[in-house]
Protein backbone atom coordinates (compact mmCIF):
# COMPACT_ATOMS: atom_id res chain seq x y z
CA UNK A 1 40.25 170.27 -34.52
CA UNK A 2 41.45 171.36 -31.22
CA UNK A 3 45.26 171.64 -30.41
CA UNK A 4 46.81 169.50 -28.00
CA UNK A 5 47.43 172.65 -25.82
CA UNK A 6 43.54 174.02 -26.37
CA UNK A 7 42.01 170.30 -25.64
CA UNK A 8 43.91 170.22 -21.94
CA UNK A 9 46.16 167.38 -23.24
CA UNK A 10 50.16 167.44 -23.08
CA UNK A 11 51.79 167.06 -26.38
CA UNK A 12 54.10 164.01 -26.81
CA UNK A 13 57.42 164.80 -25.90
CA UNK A 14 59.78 163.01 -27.99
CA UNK A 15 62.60 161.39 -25.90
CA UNK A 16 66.47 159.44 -27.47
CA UNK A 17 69.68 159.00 -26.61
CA UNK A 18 72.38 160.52 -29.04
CA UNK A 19 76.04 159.71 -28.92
CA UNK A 20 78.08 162.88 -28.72
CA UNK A 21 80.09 163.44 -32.06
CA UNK A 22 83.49 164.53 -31.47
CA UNK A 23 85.26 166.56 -32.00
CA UNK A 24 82.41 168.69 -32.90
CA UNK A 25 80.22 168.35 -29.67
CA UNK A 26 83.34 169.08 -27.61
CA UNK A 27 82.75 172.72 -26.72
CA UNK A 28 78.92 171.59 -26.30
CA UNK A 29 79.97 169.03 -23.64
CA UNK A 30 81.77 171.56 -22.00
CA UNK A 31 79.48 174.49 -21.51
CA UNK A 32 76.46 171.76 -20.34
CA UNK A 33 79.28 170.10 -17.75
CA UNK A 34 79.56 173.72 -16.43
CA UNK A 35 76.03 174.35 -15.81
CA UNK A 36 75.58 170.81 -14.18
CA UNK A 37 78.41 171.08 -12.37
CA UNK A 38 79.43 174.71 -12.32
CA UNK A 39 82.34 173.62 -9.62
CA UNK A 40 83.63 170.49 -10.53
CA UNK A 41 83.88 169.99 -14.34
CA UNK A 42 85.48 167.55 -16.62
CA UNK A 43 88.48 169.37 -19.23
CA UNK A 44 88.42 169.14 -22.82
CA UNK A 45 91.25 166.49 -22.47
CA UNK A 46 89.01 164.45 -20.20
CA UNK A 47 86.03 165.00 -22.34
CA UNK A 48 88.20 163.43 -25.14
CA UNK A 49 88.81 160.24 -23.31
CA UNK A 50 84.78 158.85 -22.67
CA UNK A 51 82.07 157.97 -24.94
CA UNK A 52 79.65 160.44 -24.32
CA UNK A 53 75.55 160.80 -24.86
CA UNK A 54 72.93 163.43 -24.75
CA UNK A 55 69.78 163.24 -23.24
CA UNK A 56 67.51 164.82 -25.81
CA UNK A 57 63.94 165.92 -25.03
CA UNK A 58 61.99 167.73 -27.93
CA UNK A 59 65.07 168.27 -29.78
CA UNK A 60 67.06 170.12 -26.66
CA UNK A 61 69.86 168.63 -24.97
CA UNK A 62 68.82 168.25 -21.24
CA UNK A 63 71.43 165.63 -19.83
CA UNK A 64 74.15 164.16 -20.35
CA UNK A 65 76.29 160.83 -19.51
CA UNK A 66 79.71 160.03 -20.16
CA UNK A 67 81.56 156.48 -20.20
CA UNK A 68 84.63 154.21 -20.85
CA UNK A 69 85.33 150.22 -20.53
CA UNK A 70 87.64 148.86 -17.61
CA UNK A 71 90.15 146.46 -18.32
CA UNK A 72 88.28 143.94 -15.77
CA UNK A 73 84.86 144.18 -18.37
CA UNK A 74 82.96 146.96 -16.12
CA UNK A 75 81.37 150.09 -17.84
CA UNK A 76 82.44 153.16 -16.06
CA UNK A 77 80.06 155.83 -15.41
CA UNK A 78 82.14 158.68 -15.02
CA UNK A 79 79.63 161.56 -15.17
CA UNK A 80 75.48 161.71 -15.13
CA UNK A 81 74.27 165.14 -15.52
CA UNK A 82 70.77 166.43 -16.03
CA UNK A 83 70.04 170.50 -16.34
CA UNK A 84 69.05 171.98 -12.75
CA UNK A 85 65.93 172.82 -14.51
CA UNK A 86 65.27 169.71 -15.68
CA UNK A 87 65.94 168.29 -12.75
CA UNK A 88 63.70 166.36 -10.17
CA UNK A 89 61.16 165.12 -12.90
CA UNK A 90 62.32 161.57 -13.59
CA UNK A 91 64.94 162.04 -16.20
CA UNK A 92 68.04 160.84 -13.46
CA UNK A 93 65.87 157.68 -13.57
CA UNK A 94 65.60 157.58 -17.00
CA UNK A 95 69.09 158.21 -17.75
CA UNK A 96 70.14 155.01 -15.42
CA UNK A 97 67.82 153.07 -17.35
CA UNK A 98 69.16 153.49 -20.42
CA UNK A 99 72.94 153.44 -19.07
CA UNK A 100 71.99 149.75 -17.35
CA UNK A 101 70.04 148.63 -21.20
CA UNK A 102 73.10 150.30 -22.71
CA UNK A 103 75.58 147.92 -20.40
CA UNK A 104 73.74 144.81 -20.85
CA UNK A 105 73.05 145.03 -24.57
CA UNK A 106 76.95 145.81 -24.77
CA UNK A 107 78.22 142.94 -23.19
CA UNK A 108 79.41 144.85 -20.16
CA UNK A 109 80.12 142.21 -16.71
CA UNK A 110 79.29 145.32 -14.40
CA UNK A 111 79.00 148.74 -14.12
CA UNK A 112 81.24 151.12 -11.72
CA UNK A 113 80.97 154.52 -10.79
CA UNK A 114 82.07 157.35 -8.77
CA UNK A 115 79.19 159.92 -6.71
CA UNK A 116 80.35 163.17 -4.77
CA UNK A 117 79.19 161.39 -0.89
CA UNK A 118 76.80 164.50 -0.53
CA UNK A 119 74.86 163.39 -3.80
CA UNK A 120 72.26 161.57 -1.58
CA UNK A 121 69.92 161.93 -4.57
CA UNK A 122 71.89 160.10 -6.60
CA UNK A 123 72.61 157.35 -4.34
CA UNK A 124 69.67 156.86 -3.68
CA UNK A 125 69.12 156.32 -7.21
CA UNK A 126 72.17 153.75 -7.89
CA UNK A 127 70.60 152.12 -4.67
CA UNK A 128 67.12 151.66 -6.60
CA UNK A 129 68.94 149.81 -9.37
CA UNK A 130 70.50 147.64 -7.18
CA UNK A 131 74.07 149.41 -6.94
CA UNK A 132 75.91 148.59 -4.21
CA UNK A 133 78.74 150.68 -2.22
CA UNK A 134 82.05 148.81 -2.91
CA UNK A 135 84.30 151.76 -1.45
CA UNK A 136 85.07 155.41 -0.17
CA UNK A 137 88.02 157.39 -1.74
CA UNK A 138 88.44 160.27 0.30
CA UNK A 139 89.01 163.69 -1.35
CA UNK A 140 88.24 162.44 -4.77
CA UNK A 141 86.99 165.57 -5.39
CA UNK A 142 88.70 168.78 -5.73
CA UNK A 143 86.38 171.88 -6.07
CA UNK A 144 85.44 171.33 -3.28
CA UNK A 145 87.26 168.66 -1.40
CA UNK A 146 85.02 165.88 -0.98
CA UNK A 147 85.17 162.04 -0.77
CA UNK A 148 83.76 159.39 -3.40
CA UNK A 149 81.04 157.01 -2.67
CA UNK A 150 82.17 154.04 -5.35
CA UNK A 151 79.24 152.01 -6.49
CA UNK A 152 79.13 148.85 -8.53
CA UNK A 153 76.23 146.75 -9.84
CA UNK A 154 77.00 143.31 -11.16
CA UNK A 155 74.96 142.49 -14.12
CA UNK A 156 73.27 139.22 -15.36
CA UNK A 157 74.16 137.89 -17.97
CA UNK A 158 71.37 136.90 -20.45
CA UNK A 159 70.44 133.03 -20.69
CA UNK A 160 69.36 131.19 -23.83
């Protein structure tokens, strides 16, 4: 029998979301947060304060989300991250998908979140899903300074 490789097809790849354990994923978060954002980067501290989940493909981490509930009900996306590497092959979209099943299934009202303004890619993205601008916080970033495009989707609730 030929291998999957030998016959022209592409193995399965084998896809989940994994919540982070912590503290033991904490140095883990880290290093990927650096080479996603090698500028910008969450802290330990922060890192401590969201629930965060891996995007696994074939057993290696390749991106990464982080969140934490509002008081108003919203799910706050603070961070989205996929490897450069991995980047530009679908698995932004895939991410958002999950983070919007992820929302709903929770309970969450809506879902907020924060996007350097030069992130067109990304917007783009939110856009797609039916995220709309609600604001612009200048010089929300620091490294470097740049302002935040603020995006919000309002989700429906299920009926039945």
């Amino acid at each position: 029998m030929k291998s999957p490789r030998s016959s022209g097809q592409t193995p399965a790849m084998r896809t989940e979301f994994r919540k982070a354990l912590m503290p033991g994923e904490l140095r883990s978060l880290c290093t990927f947060d650096r080479k996603v954002f090698p500028s910008d980067h969450f802290s330990p501290a922060d890192w401590r304060g969201y629930e965060a989940w891996w995007l696994v493909v074939n057993q290696r981490k390749i991106g990464c989300c982080a969140f934490e509930t509002q008081d108003d009900g919203c799910l706050y996306i603070s961070t989205t991250g996929i490897l450069p590497s991995f980047q530009r092959r679908g698995y932004g979209r895939l991410m958002k998908t999950w983070q919007l099943i992820y929302a709903r299934e929770s309970g969450f009202r809506c879902i907020e979140t924060h996007t350097r303004k030069s992130n067109v890619a990304m917007i783009a993205l939110n856009r797609e899903f039916g995220f709309q601008v609600s604001r612009t916080e200048r010089g929300y970033y620091e490294d470097p300074r740049e302002s935040a495009v603020v995006m919000r989707l309002e989700l429906q609730r299920p009926t039945g």
